[in-house]
Protein backbone atom coordinates (compact mmCIF):
# COMPACT_ATOMS: atom_id res chain seq x y z
CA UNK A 1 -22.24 44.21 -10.20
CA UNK A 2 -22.34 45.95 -13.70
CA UNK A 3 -20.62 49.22 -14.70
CA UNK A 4 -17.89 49.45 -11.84
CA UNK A 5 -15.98 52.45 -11.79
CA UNK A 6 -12.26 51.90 -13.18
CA UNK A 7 -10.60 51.50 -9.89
CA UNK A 8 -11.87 49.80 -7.13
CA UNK A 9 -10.43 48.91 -3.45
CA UNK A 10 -11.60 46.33 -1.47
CA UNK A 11 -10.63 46.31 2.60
CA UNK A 12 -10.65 43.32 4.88
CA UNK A 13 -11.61 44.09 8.50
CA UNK A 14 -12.39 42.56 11.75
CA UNK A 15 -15.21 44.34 13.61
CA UNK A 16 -17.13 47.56 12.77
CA UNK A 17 -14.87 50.57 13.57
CA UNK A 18 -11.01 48.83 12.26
CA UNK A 19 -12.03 50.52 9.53
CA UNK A 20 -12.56 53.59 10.29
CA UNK A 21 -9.69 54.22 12.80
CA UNK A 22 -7.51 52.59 10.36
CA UNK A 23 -8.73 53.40 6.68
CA UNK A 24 -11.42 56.38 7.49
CA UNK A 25 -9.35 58.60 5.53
CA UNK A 26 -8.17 56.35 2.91
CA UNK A 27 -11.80 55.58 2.37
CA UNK A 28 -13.62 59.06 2.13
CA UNK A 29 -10.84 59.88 -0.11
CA UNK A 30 -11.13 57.44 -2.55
CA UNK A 31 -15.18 57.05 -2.64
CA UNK A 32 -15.07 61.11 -3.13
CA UNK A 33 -12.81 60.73 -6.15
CA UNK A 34 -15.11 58.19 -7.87
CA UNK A 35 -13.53 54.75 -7.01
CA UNK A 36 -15.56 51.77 -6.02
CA UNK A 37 -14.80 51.13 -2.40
CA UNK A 38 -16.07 47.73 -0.66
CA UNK A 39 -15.77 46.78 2.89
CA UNK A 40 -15.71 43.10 4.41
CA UNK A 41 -16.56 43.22 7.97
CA UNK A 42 -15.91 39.54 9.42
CA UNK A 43 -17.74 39.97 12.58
CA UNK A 44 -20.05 42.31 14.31
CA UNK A 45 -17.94 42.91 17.53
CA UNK A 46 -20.72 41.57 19.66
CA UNK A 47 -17.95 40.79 22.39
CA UNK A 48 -16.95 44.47 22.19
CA UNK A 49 -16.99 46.93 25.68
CA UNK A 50 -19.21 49.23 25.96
CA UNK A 51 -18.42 53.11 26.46
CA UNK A 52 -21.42 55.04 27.21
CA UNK A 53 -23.33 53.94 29.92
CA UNK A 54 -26.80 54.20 28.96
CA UNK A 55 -25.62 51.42 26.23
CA UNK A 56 -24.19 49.40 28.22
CA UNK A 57 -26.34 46.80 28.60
CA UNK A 58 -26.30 45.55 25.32
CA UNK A 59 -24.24 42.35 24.80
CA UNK A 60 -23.92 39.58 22.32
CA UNK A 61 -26.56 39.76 19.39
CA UNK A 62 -28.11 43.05 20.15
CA UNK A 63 -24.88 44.99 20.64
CA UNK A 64 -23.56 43.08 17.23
CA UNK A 65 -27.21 44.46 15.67
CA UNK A 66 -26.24 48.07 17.12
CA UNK A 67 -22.42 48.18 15.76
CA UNK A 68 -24.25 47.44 12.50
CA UNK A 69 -26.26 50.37 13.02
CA UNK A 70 -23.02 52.51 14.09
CA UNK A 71 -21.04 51.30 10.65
CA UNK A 72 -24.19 52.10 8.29
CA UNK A 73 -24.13 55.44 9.62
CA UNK A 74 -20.10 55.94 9.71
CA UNK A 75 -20.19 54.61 6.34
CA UNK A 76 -22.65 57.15 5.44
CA UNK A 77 -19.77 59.61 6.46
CA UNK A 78 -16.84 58.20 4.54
CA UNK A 79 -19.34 58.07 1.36
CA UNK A 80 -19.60 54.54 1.04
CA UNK A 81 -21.71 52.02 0.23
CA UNK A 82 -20.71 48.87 -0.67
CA UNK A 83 -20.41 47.44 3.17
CA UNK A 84 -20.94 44.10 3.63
CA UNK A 85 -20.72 41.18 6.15
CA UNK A 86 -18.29 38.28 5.02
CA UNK A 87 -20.67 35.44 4.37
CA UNK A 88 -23.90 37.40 5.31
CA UNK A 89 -24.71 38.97 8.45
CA UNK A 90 -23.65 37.41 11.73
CA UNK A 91 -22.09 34.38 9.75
CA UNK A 92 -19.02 34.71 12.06
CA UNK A 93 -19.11 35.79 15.36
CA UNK A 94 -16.92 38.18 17.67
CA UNK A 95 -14.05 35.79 18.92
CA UNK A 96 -13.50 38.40 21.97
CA UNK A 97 -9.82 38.97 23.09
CA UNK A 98 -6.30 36.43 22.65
CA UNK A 99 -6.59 33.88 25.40
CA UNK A 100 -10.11 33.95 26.86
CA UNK A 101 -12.70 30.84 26.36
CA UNK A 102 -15.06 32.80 24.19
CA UNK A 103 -11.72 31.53 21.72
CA UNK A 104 -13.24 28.22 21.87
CA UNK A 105 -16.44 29.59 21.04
CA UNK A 106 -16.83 26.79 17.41
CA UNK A 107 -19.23 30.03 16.30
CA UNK A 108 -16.24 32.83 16.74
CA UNK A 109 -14.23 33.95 13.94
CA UNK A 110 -11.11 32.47 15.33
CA UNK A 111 -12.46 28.77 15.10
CA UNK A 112 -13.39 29.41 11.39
CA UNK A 113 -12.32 27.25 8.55
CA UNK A 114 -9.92 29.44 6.68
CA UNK A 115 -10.47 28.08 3.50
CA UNK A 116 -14.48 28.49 3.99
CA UNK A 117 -13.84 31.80 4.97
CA UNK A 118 -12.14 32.60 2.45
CA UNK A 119 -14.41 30.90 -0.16
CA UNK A 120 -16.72 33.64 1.02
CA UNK A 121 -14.10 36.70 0.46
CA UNK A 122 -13.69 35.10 -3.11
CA UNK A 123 -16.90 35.61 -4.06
CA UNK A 124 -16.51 39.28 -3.16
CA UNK A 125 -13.56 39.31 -5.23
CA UNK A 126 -14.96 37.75 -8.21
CA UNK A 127 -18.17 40.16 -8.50
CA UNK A 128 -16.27 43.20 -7.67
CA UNK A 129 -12.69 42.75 -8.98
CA UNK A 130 -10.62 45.42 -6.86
CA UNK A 131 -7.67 46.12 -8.53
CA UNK A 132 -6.44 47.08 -5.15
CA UNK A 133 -7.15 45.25 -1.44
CA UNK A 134 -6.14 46.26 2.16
CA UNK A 135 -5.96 44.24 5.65
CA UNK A 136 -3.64 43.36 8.12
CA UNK A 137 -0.44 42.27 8.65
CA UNK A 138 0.14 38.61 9.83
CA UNK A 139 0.20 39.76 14.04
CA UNK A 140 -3.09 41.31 12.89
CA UNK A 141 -1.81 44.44 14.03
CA UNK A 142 -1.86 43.77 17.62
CA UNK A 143 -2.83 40.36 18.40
CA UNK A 144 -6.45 40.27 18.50
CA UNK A 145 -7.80 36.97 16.87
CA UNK A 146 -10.33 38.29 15.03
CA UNK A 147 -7.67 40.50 13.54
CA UNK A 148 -5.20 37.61 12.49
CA UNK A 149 -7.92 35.47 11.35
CA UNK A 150 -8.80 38.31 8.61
CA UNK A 151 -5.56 38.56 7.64
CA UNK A 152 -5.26 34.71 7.23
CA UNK A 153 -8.63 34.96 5.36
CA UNK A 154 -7.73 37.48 3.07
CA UNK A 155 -4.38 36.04 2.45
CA UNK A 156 -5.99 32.63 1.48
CA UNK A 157 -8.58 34.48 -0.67
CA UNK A 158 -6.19 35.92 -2.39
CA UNK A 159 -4.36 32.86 -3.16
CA UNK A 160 -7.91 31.66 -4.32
CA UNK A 161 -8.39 34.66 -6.82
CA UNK A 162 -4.96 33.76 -7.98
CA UNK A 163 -6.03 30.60 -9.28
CA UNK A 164 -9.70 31.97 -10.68
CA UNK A 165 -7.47 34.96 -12.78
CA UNK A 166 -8.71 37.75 -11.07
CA UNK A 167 -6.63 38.13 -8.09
CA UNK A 168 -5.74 42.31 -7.15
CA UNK A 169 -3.09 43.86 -8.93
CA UNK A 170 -1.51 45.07 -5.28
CA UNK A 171 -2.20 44.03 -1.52
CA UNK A 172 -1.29 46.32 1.37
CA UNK A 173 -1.26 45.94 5.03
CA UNK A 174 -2.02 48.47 7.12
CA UNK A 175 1.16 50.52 8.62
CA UNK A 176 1.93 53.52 11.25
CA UNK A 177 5.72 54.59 10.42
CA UNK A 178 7.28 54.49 14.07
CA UNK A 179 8.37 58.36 14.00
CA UNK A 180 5.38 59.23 12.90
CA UNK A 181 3.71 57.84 15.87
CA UNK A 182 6.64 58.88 18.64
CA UNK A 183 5.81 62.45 17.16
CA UNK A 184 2.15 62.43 17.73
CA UNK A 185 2.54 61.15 21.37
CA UNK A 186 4.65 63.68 21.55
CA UNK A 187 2.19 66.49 20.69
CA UNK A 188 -0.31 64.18 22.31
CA UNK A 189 1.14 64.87 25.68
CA UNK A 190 1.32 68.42 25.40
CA UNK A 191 -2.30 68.53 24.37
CA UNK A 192 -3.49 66.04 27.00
CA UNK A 193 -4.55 68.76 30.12
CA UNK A 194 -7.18 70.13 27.91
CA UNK A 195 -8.57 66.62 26.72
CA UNK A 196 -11.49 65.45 28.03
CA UNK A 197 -9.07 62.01 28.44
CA UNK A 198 -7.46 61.49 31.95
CA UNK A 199 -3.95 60.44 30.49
CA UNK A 200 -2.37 58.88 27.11
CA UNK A 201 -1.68 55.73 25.95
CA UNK A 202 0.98 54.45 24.39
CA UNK A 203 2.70 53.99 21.03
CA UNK A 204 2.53 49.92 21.93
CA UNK A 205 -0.89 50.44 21.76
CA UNK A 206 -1.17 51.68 18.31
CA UNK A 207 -1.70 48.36 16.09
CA UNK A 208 0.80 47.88 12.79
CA UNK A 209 3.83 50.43 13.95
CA UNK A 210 7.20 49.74 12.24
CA UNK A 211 10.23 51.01 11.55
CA UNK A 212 10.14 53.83 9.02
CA UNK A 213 11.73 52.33 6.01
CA UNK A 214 8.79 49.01 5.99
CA UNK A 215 6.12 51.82 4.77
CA UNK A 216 5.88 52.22 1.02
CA UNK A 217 2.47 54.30 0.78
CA UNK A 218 0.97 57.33 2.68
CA UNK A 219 -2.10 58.77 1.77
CA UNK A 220 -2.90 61.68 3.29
CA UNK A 221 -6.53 62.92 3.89
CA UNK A 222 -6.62 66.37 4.10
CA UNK A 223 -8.74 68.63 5.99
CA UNK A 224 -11.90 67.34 4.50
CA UNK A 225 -11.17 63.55 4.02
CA UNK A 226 -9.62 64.11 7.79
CA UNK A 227 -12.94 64.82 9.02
CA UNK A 228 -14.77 62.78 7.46
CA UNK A 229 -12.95 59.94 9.10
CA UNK A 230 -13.22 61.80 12.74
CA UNK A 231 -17.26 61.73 11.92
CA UNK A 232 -17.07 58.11 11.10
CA UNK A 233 -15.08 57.28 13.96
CA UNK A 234 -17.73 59.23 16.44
CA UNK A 235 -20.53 57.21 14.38
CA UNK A 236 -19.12 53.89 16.32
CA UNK A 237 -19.67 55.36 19.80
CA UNK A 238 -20.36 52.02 21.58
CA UNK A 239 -16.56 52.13 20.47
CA UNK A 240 -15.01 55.21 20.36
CA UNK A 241 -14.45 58.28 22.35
CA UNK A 242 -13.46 61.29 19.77
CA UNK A 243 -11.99 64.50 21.22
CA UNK A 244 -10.52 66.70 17.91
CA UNK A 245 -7.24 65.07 16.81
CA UNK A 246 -7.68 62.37 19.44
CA UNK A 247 -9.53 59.35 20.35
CA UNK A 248 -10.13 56.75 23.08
CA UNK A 249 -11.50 53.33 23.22
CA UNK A 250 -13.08 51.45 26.73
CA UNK A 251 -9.66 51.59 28.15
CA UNK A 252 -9.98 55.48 27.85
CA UNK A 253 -6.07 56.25 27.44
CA UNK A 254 -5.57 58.98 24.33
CA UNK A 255 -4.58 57.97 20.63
CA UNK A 256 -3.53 60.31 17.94
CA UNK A 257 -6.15 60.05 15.08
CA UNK A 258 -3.89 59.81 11.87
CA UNK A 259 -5.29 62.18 8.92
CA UNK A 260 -2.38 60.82 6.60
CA UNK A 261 -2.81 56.60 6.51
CA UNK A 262 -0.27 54.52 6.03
CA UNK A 263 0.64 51.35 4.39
CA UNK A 264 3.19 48.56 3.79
CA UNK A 265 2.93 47.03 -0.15
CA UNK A 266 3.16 42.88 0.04
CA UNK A 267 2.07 42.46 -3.43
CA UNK A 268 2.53 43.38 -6.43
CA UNK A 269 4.90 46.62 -8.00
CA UNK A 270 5.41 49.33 -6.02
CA UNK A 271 5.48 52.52 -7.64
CA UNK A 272 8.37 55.21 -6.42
CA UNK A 273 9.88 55.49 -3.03
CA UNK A 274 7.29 56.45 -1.00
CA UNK A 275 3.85 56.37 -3.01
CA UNK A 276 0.81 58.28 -2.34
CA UNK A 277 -1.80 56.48 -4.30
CA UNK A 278 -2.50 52.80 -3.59
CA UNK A 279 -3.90 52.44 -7.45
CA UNK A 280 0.11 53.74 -8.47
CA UNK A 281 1.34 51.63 -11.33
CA UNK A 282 -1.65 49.85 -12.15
CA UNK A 283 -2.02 50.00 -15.59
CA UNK A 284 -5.06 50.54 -17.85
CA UNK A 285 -5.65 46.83 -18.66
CA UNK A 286 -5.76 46.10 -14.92
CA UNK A 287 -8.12 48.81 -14.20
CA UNK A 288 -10.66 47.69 -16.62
């Protein structure tokens, strides 16, 4: 790519709709503001539960073809659209849940060569050079393989860009400050009677929570960036259940969706206590 714009963010995610739960916000509010924003999607969730019923006999390759469908059009949302499949579509597949055999699957994303993977992610790096790029933390947020595997992949590509020169400036991983979660299961529960969800989850269930103090970043979308990632969120609905300021995946227990994001800095200078722009402190030369 030619004539980038001067800051550019590059996310790392597992299956189409991580990224909008997690980043939807983050996302719409950086591609409004003019920034180059470029998705990885390692998989196409084609081990994924189905929701609606009338979809639910799609499995394997023609559910992965439908998620694609779902993240072009909650892409179209956030205002992206650089979106892309790491080493091409349906290079890697689904690896399904931590501890089944579709693990073993030597197709899945967890049985991956890390450093191949990663040779793929590279590439990315080297035509689009984000000064800024955004994954997982080493758990993978909750466990899921897929999850893990991207943050191993990014982690290694990163290393990789390192040695070409053109590594980013700053990594994050993605973060929900614990009282920030207690507070919306809190107003979660007093909402729940007139949700069209039978009862709530649980703050265990909310991938990346930790203590208060680990988080370094919040962005915060807004009404407008705030809906945009709702929208985006509805656009996976093999996925995702939206009701308002709440969602549900197959296991239909009630989530908070977060309008401000959140986000723990692992590399590079962190700019103030408690930033609230993941470009903070990256200087001119970087940007260009």
């Amino acid at each position: 790519m030619t004539d980038l714009p001067s800051r550019r963010l590059l996310l790392v995610h597992a299956h189409p709709d991580d990224e909008s739960i997690n980043n939807g916000a983050t996302m719409a509010r950086y591609a409004a503001e003019g920034a180059h924003v470029t998705l990885v999607t390692c998989t196409l969730g084609e081990r994924g539960e189905v929701i609606p019923p009338a979809l639910a006999h799609l499995t394997g390759a023609a559910l992965g073809a439908h998620r694609l469908r779902e993240l072009t059009a909650a892409m179209a949302e956030l205002g992206v659209t650089d979106f892309r499949r790491l080493g091409g579509d349906g290079r890697y597949a689904d690896s399904g849940m931590m501890g089944i055999p579709d693990n073993d699957d030597p197709a899945c994303f967890w049985q991956a060569d890390v450093d191949e993977a990663a040779g793929h992610l590279l590439k990315v790096i080297q035509e689009v050079r984000p000064q800024v790029l955004v994954t997982y933390d080493p758990h993978g947020g909750y466990g899921h393989p897929d999850h893990i595997q991207a943050h191993r992949v990014a982690t290694r590509a990163v290393e990789l860009a390192d040695e070409a020169g053109c590594a980013p400036a700053k990594v994050y991983w993605n973060r929900v400050p614990r009282t920030v979660g207690e507070a919306a299961f809190a107003r979660l529960r007093e909402a729940l009677p007139g949700l069209s969800f039978a009862e709530a989850g649980v703050l265990e269930d909310v991938p990346g929570v930790v203590d208060d103090e680990r988080v370094t970043t919040e962005i915060d979308g807004g009404d407008t960036h705030a809906a945009a990632k709702a929208a985006a969120m509805a656009a996976h609905a093999t996925q995702i259940e939206v009701d308002g300021d709440w969602f549900a995946l197959s296991n239909k227990l009630a989530q908070p969706v977060f309008r401000t994001e959140y986000y723990e800095l692992v590399r590079g200078e962190r700019a103030g206590a408690r930033e609230t722009d993941l470009f903070a402190g990256i200087d001119a030369e970087e940007a260009s």
